[in-house]
N, C-alpha and C. Protein backbone atom coordinates (compact mmCIF):
# COMPACT_ATOMS: atom_id res chain seq x y z
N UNK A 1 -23.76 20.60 61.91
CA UNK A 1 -24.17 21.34 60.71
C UNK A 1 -24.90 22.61 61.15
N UNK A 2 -24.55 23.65 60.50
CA UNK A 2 -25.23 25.15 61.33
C UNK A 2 -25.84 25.78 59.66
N UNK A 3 -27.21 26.10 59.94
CA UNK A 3 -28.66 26.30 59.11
C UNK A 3 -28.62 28.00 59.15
N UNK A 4 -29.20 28.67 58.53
CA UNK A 4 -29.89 29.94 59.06
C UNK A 4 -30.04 30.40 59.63
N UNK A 5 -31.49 28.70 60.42
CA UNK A 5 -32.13 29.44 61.11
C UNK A 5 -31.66 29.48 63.08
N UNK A 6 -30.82 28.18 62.94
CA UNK A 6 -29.56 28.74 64.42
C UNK A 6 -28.13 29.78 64.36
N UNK A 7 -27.96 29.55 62.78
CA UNK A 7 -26.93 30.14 62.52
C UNK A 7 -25.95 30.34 63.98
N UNK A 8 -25.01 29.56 64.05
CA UNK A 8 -24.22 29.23 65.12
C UNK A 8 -22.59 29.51 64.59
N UNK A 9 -22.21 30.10 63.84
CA UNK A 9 -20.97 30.49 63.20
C UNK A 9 -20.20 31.02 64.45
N UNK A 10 -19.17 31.04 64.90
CA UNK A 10 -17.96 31.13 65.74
C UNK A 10 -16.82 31.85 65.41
N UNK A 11 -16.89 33.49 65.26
CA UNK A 11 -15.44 34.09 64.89
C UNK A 11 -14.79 34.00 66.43
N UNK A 12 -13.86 33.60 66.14
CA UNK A 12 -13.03 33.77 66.57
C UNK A 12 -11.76 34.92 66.91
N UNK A 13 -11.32 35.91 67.47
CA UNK A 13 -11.19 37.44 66.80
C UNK A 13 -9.54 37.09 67.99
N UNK A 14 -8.67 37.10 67.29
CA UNK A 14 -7.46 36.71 68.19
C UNK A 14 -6.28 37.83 67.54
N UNK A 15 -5.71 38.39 68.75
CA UNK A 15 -5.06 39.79 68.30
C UNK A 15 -3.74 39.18 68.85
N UNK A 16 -3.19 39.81 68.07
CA UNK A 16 -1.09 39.14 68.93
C UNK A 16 -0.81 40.10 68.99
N UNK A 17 -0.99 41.82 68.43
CA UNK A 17 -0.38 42.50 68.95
C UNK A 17 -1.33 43.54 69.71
N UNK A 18 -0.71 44.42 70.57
CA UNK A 18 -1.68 45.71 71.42
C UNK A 18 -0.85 46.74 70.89
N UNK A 19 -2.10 47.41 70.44
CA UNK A 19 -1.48 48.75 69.96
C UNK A 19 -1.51 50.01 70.67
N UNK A 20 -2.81 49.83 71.59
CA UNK A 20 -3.11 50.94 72.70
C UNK A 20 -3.08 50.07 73.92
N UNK A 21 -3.41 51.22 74.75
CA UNK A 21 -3.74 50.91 75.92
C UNK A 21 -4.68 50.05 76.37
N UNK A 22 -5.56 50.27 75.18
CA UNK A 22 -7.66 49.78 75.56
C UNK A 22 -6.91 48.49 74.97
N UNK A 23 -5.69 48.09 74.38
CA UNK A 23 -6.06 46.70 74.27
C UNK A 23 -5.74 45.67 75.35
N UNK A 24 -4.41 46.51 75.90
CA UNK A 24 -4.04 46.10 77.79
C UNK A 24 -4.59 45.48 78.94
N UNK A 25 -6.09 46.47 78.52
CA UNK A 25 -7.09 46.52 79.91
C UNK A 25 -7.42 45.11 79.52
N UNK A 26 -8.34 44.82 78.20
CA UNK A 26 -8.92 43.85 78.10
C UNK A 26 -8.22 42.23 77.38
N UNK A 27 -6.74 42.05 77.30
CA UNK A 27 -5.99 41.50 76.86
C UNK A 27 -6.24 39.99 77.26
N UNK A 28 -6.68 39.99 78.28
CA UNK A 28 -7.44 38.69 78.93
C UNK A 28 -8.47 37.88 78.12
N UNK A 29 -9.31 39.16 77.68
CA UNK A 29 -10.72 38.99 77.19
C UNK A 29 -10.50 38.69 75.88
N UNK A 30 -9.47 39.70 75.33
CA UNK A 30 -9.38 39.22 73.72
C UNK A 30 -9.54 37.99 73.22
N UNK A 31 -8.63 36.53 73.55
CA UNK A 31 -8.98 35.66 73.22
C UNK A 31 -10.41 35.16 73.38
N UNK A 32 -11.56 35.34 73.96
CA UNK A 32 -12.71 34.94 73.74
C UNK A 32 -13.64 35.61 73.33
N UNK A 33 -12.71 37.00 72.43
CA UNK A 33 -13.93 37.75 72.10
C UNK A 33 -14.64 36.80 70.49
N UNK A 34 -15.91 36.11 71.30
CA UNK A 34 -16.61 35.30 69.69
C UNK A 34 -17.75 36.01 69.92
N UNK A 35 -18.55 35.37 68.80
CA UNK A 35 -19.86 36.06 68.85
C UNK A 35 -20.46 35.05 67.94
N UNK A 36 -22.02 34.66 68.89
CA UNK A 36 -22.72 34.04 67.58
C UNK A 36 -23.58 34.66 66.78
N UNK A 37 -23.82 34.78 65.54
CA UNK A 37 -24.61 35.01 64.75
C UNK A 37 -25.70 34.84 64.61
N UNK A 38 -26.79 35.85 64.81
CA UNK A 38 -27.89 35.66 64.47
C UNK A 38 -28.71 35.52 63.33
N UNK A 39 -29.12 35.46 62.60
CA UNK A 39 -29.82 35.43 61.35
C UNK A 39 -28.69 36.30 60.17
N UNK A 40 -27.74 35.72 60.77
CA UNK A 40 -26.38 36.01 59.50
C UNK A 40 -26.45 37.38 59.41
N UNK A 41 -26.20 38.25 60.43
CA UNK A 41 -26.47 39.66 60.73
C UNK A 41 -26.38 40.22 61.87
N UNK A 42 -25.54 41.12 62.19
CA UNK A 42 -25.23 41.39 63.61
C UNK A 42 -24.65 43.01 63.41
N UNK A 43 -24.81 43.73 64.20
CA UNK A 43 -24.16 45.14 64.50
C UNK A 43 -23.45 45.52 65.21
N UNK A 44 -22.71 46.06 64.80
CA UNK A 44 -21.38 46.51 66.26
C UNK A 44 -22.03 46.80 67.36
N UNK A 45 -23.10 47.20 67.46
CA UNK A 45 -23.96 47.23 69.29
C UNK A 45 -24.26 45.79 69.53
N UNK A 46 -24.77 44.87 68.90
CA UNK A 46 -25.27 43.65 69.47
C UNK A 46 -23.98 42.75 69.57
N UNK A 47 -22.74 43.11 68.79
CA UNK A 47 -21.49 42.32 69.23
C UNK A 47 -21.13 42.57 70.12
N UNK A 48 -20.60 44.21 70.30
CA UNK A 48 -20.57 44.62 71.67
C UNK A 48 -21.20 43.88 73.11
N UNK A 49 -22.74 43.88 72.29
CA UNK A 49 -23.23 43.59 73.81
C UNK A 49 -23.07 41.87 73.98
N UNK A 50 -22.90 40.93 72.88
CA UNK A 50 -22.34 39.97 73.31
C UNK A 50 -21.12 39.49 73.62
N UNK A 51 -20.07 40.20 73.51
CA UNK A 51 -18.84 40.18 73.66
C UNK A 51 -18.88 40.65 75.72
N UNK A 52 -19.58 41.29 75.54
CA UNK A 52 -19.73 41.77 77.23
C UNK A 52 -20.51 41.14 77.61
N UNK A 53 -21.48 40.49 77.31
CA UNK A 53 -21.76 39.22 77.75
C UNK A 53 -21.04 37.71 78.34
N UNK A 54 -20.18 37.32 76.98
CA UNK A 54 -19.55 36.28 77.20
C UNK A 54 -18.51 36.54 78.36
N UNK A 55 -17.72 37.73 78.30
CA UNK A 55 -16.67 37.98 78.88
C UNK A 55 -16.48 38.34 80.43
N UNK A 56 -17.92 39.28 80.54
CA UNK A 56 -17.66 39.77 81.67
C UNK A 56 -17.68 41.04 81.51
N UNK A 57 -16.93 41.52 80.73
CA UNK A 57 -16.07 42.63 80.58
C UNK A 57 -16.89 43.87 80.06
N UNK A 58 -17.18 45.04 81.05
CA UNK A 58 -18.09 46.02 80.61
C UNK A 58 -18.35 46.35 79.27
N UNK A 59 -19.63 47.25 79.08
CA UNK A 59 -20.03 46.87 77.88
C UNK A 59 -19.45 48.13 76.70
N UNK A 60 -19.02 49.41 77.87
CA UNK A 60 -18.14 50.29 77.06
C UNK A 60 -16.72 49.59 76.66
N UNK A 61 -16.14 49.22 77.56
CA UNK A 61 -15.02 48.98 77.93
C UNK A 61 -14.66 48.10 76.15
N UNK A 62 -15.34 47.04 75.87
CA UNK A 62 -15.99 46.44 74.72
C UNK A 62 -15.97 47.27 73.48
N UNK A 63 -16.93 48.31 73.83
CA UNK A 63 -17.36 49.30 72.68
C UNK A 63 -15.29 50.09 72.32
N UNK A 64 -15.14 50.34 73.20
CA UNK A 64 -13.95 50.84 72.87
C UNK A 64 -12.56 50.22 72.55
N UNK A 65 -12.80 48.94 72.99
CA UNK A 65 -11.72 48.01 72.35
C UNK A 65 -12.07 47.62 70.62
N UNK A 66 -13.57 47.07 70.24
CA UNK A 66 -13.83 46.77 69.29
C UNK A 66 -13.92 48.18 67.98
N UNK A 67 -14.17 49.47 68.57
CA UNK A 67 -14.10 50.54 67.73
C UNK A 67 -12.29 50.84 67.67
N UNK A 68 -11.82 50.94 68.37
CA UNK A 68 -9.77 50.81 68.23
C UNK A 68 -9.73 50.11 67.25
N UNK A 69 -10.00 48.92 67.34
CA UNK A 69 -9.27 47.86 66.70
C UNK A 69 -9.51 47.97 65.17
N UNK A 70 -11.03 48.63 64.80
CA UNK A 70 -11.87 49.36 63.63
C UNK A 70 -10.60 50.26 62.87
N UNK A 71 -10.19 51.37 64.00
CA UNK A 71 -9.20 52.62 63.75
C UNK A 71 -7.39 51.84 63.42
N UNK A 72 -7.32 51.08 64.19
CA UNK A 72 -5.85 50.48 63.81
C UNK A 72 -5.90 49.90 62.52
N UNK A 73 -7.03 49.07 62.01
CA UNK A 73 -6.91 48.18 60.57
C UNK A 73 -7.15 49.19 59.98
N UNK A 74 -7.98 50.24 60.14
CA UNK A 74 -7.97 51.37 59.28
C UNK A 74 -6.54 52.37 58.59
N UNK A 75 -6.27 52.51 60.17
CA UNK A 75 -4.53 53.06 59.75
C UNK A 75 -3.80 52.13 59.33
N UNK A 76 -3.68 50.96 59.57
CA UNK A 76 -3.09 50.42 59.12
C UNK A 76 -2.65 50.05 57.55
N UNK A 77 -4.38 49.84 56.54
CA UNK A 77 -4.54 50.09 55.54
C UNK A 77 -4.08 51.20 55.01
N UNK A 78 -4.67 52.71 54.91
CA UNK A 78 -3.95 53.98 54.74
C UNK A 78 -2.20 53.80 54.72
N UNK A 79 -1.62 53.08 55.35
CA UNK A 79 -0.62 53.65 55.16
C UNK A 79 -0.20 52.06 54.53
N UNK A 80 -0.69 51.39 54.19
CA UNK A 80 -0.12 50.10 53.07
C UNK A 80 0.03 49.29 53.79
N UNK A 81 -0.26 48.76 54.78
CA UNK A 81 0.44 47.25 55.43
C UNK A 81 -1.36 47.02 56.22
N UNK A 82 -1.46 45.46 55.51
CA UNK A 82 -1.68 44.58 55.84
C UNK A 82 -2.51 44.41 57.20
N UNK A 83 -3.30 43.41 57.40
CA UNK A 83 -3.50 43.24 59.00
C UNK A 83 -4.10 41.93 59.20
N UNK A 84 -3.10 40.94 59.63
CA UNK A 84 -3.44 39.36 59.92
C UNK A 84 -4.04 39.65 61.04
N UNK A 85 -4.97 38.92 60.86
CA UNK A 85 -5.72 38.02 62.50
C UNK A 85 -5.70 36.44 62.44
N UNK A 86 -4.84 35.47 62.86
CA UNK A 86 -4.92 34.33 62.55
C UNK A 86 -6.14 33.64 63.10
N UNK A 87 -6.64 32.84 62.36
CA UNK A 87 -7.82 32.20 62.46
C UNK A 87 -9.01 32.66 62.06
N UNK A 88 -9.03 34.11 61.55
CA UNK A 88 -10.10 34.80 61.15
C UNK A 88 -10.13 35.59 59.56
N UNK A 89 -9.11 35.72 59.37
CA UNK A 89 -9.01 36.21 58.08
C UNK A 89 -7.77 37.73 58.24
N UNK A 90 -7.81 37.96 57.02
CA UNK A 90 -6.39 39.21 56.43
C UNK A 90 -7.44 40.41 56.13
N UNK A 91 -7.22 41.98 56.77
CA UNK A 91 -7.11 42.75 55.86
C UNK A 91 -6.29 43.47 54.96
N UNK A 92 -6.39 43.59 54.02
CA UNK A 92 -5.69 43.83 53.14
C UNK A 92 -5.76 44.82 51.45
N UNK A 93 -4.51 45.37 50.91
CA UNK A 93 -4.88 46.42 50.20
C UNK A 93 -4.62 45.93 48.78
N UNK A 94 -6.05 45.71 48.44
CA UNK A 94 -5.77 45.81 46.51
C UNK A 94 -5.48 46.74 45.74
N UNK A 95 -4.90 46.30 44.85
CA UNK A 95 -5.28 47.69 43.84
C UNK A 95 -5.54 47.19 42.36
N UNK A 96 -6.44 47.84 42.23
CA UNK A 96 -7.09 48.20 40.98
C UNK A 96 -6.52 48.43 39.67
N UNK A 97 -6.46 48.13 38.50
CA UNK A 97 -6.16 48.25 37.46
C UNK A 97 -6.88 49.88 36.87
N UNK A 98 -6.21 50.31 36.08
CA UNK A 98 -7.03 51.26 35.46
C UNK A 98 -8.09 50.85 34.37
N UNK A 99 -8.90 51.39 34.21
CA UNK A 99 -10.22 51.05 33.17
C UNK A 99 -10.54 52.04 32.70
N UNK A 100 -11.51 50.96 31.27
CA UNK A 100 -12.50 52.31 30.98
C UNK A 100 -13.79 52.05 31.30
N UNK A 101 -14.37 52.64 31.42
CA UNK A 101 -16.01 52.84 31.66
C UNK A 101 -16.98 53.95 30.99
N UNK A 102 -18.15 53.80 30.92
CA UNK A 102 -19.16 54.45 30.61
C UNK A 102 -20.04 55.29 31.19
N UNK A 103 -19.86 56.62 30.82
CA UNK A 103 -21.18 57.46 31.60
C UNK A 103 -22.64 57.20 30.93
N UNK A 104 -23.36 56.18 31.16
CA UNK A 104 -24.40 56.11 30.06
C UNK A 104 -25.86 57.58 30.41
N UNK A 105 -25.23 58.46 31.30
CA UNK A 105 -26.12 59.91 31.35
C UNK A 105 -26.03 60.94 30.15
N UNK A 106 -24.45 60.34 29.82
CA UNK A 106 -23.99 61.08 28.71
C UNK A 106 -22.93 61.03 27.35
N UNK A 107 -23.14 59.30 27.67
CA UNK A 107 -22.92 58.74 26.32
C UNK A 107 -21.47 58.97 26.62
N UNK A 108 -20.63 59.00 27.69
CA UNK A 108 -19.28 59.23 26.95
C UNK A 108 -18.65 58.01 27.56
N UNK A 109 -17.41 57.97 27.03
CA UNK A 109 -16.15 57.16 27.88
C UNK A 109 -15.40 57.71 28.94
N UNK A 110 -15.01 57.27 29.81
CA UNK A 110 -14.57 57.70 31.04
C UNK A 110 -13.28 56.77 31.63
N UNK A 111 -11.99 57.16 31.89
CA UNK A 111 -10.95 56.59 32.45
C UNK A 111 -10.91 56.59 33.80
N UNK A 112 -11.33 55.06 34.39
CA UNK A 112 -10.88 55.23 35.87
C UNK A 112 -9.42 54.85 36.07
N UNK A 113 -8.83 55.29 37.06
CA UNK A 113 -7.54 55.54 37.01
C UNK A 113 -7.25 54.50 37.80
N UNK A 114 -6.10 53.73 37.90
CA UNK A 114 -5.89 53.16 38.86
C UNK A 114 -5.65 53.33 40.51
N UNK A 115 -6.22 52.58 41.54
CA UNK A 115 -6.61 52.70 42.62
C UNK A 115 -6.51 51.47 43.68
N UNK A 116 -6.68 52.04 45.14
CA UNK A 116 -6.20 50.78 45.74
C UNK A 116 -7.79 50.65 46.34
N UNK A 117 -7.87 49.39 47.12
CA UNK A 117 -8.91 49.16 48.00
C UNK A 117 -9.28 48.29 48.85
N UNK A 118 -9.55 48.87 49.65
CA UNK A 118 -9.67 47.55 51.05
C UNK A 118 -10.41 46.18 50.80
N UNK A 119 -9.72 44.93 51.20
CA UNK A 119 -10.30 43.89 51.19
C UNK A 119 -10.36 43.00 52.41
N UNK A 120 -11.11 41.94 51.93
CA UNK A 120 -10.91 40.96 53.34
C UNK A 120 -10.85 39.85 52.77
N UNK A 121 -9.90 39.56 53.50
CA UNK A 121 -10.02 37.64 52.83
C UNK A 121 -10.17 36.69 54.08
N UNK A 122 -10.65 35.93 54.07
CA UNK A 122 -11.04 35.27 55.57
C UNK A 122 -10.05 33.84 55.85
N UNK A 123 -9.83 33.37 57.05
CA UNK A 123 -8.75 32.30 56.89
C UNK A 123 -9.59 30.99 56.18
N UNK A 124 -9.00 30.04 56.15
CA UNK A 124 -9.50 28.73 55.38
C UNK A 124 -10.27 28.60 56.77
N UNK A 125 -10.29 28.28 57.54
CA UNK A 125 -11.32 27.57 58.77
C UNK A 125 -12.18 28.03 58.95
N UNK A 126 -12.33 29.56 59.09
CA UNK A 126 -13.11 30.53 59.02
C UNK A 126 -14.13 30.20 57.82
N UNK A 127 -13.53 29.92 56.62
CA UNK A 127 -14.72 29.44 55.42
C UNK A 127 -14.77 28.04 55.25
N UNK A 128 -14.74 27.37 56.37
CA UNK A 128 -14.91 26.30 56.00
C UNK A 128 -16.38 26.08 56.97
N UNK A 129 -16.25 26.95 58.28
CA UNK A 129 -17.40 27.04 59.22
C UNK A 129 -18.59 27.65 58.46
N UNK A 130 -18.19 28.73 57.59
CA UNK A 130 -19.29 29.51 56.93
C UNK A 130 -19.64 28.53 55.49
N UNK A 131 -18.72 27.72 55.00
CA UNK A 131 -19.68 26.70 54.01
C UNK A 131 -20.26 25.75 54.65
N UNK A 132 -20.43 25.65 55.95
CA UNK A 132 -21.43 24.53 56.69
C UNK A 132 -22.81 25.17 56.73
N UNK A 133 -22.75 26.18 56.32
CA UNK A 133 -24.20 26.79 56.41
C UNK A 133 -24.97 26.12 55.52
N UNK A 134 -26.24 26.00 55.72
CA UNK A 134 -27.21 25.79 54.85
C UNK A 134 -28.07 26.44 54.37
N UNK A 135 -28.56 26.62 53.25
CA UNK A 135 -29.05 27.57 52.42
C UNK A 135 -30.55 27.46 52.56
């Protein structure tokens, strides 16, 4: 059972495909890039630096695989497709309905238009580790 206050959660971050080079170097490492969680809060520097921890694997070397991989789901989104990571969850592109809404600065009605937007949906195992948490 994992609490708060060990908060011991386990991503798992498993890539099947390489899109660059930086994913080549460290292709070894990928499969164990995890990270535990600290107080349900972590920053791309302290993953970094545990990912180069667990691995071995310098701590730029890290910084630049985990910022790529940032830029590929990014492009990837932009241009409409999808991005599985099995065992960890989907990113993926919604879209939005059009609405109306309210400027209440100035009393009027306002049409938002329809729109897309990035989501994440996480795999079932993945939320099944994060409903073991305790509150």
């Amino acid at each position: 059972m994992y609490s708060k206050n060990d908060a011991k959660v386990v991503l798992f971050v498993l890539i099947y495909k390489q899109k660059t080079g930086l994913f080549d170097v460290c292709l070894k490492y990928i499969a164990y890039l995890c990270a535990f969680l600290k107080n349900l809060e972590m920053t791309k520097a302290e993953l970094c630096k545990s990912i180069s921890a667990k691995t071995g694997c310098d701590a730029q070397t890290v910084l630049a695989v985990v910022e790529s991989l940032m830029v590929e789901v990014k492009e990837s989104l932009e241009k409409g497709e999808n991005v599985y990571l099995r065992g960890f969850g989907s990113f993926i592109v919604k879209q939005r309905a059009e609405k109306t809404a309210r400027n209440i600065s100035k009393n009027t009605t306002v049409i938002v238009p329809a729109h897309n937007i990035p989501a994440f949906k996480p795999a079932k195992e993945f939320v099944k580790l994060v409903s073991k948490l305790e509150d």
